[in-house]
N, C-alpha and C. Protein backbone atom coordinates (compact mmCIF):
# COMPACT_ATOMS: atom_id res chain seq x y z
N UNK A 1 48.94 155.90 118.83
CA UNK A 1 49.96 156.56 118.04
C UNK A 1 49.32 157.21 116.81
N UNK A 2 49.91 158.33 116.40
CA UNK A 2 49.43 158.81 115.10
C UNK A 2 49.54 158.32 113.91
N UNK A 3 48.74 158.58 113.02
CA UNK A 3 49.27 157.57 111.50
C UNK A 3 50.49 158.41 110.91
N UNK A 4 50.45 159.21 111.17
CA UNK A 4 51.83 159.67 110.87
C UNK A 4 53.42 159.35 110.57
N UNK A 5 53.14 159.02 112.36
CA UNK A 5 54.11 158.15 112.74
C UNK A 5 54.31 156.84 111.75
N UNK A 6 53.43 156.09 111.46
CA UNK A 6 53.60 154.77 110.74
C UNK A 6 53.86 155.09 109.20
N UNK A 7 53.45 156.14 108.74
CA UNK A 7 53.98 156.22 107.42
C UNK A 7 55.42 156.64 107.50
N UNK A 8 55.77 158.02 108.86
CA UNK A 8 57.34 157.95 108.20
C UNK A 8 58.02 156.59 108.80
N UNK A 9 57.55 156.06 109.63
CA UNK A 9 57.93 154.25 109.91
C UNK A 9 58.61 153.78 108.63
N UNK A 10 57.34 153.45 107.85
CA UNK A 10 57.52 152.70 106.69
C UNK A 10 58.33 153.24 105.78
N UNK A 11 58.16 154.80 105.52
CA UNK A 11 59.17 155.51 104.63
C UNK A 11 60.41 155.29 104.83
N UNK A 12 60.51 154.97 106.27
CA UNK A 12 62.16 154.97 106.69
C UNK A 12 62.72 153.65 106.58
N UNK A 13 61.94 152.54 106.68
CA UNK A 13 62.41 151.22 106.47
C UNK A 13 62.63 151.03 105.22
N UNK A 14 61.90 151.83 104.15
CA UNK A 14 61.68 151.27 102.73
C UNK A 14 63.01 152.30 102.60
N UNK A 15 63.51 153.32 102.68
CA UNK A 15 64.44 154.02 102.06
C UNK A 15 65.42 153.07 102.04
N UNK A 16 66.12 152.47 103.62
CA UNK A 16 67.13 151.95 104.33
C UNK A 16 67.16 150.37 103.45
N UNK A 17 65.70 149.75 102.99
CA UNK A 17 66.12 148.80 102.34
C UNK A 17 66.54 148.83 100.61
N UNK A 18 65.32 149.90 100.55
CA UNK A 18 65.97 150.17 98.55
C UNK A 18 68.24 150.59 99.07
N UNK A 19 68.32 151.29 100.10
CA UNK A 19 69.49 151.68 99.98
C UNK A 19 70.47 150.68 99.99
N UNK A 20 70.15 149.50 101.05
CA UNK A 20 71.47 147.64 101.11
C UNK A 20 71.01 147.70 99.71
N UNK A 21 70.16 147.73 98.52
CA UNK A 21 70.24 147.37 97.46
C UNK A 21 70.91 148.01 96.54
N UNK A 22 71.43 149.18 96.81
CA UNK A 22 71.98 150.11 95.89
C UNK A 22 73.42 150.46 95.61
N UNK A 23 74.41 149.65 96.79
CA UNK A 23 75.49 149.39 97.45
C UNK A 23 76.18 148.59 96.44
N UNK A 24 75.68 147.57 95.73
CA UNK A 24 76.68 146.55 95.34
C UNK A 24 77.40 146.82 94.01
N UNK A 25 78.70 146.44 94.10
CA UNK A 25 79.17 146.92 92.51
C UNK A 25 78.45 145.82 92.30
N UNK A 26 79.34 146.59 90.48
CA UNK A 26 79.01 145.62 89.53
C UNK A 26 80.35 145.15 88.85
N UNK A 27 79.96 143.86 88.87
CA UNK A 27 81.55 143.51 87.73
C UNK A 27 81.74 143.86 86.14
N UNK A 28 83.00 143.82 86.04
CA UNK A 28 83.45 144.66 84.89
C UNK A 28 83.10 143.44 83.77
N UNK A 29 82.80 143.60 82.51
CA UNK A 29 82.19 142.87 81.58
C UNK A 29 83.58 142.38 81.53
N UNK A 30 83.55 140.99 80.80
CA UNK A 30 84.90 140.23 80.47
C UNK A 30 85.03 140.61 78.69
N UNK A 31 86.09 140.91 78.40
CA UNK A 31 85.93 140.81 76.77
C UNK A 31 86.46 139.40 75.97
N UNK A 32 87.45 139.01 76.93
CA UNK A 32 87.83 137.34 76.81
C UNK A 32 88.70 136.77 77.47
N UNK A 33 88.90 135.65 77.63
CA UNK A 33 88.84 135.14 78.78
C UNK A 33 90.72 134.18 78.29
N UNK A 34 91.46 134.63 79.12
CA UNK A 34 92.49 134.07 78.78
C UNK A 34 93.11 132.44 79.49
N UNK A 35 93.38 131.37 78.49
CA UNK A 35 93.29 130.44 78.82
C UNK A 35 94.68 130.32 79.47
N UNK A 36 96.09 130.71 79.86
CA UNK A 36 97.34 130.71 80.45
C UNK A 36 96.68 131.20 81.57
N UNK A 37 95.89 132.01 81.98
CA UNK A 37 95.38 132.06 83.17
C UNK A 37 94.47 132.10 84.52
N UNK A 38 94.67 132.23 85.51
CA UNK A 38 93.63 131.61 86.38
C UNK A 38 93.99 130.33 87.00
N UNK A 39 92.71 129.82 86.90
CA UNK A 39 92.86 128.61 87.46
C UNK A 39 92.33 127.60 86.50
N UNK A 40 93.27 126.08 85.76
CA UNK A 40 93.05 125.46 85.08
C UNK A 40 94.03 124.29 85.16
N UNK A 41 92.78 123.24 84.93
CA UNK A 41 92.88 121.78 85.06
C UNK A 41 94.49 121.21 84.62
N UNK A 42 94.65 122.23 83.48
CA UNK A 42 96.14 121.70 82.55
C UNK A 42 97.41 121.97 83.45
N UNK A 43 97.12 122.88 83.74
CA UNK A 43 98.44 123.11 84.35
C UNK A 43 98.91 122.75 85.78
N UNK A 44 98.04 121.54 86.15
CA UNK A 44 97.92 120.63 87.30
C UNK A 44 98.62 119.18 87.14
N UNK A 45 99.70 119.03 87.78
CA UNK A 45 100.64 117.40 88.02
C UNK A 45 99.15 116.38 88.87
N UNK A 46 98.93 116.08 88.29
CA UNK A 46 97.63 114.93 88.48
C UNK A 46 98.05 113.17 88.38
N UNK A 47 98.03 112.87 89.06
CA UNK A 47 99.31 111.56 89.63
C UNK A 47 97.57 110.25 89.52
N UNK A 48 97.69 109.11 89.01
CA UNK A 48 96.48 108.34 89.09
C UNK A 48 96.51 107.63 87.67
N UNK A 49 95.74 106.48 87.42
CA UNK A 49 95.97 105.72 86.52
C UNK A 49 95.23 106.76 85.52
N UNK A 50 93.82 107.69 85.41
CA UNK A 50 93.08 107.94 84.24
C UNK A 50 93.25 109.03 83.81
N UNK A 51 94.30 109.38 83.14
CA UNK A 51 94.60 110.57 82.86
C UNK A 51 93.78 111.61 82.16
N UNK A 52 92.68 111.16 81.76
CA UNK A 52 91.92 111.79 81.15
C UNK A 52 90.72 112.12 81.93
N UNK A 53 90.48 111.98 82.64
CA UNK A 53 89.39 112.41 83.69
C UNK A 53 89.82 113.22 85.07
N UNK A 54 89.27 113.68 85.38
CA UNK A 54 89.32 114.83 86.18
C UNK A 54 88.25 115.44 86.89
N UNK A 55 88.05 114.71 88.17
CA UNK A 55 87.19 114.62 89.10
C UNK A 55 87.62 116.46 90.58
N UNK A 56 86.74 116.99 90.61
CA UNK A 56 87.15 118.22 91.56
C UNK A 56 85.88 117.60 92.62
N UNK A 57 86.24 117.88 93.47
CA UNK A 57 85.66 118.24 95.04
C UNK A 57 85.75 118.64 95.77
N UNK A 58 84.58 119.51 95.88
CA UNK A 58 84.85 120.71 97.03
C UNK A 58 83.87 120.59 97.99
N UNK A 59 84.20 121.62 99.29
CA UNK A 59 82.78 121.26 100.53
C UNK A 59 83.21 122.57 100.70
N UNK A 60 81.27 122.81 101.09
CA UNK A 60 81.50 123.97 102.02
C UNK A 60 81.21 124.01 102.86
N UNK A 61 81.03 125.39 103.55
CA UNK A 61 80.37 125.30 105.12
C UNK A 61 81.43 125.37 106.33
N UNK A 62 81.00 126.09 107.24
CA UNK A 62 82.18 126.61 108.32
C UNK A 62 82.27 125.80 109.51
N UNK A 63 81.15 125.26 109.76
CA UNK A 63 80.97 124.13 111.47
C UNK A 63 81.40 122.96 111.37
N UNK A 64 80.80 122.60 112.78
CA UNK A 64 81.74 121.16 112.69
C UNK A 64 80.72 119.83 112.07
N UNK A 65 79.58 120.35 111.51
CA UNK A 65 78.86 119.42 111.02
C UNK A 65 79.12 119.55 109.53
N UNK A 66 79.68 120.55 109.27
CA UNK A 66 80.26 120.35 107.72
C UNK A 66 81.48 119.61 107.82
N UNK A 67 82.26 120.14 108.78
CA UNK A 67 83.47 119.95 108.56
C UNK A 67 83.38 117.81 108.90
N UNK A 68 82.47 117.60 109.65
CA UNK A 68 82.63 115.91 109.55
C UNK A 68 81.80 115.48 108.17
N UNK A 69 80.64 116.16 107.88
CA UNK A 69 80.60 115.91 106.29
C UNK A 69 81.97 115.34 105.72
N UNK A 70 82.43 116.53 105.55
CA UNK A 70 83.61 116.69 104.48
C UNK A 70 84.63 115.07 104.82
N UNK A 71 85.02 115.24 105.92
CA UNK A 71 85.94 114.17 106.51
C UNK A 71 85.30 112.78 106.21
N UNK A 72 84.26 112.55 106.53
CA UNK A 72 83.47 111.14 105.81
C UNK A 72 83.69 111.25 104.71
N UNK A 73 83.14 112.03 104.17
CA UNK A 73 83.52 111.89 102.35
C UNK A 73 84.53 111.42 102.09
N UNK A 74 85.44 112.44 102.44
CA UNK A 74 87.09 111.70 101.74
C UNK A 74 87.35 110.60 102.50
N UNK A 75 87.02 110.16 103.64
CA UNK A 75 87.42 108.70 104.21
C UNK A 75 86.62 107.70 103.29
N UNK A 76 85.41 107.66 102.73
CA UNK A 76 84.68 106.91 101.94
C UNK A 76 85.01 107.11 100.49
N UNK A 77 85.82 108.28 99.99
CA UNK A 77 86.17 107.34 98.79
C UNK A 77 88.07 107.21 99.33
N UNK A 78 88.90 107.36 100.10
CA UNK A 78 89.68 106.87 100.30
C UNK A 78 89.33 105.25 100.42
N UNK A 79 88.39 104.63 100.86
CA UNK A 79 87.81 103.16 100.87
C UNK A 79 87.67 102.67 100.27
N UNK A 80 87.11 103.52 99.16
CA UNK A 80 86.55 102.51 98.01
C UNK A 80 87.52 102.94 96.70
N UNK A 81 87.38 101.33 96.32
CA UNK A 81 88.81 101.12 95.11
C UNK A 81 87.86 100.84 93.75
N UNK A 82 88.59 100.78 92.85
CA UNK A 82 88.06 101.04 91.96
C UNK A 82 89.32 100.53 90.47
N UNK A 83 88.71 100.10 89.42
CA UNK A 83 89.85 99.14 88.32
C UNK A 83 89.57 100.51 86.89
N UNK A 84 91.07 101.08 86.71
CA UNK A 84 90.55 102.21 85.56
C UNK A 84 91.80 101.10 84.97
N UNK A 85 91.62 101.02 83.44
CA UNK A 85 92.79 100.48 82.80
C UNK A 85 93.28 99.28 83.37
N UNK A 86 92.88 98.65 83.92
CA UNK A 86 93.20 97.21 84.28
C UNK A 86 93.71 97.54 85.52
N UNK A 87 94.66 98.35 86.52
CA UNK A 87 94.94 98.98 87.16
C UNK A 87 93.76 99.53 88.51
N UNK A 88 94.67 98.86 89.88
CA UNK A 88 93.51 99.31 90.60
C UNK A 88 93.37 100.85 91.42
N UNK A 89 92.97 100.86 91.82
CA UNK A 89 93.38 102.57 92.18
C UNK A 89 92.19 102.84 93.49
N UNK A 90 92.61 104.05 94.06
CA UNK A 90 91.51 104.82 95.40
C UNK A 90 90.49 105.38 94.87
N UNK A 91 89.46 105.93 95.15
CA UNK A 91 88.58 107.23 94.26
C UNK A 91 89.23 108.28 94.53
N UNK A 92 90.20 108.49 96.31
CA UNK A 92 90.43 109.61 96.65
C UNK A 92 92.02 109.92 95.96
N UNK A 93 92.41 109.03 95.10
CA UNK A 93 93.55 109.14 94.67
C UNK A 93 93.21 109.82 93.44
């Protein structure tokens, strides 16, 4: 093959990749950030003896090896109990 060939090769791969890079917006700067909205802890009915704590858990992942991750998890702290305030309670509660 000619060297030719391999430079516009490379020319053409390198254009096509600077170009997936050139594609993405950009997000709009925040000037501040309003606390009535979105998503926030306060404005959540949170049922459990410790009212002051506030535990989130999340899983990710799309298969079924996440998805039994996930399911152990919450079966293991559905299991395990736990004394907040004299009061006994779930973790998953």
């Amino acid at each position: 093959m000619h060297p030719s060939f391999f430079r516009l090769a490379a020319a053409t791969v390198a254009v096509f990749a600077l170009a997936g890079c050139a594609g993405r917006p950009v997000n709009p700067k925040l000037d501040a950030a309003d606390p009535a909205a979105g998503y926030r802890a306060g404005g959540l009915y949170i049922r459990g003896v410790a009212s002051d704590t506030l535990i989130v858990v999340a899983f990710s992942g799309g298969g079924t090896r996440a998805a039994a991750f996930a399911y152990g998890a919450l079966e293991a702290l559905r299991d395990t109990e736990l004394t907040v305030g004299g009061k006994k309670t779930r973790m998953l509660d």
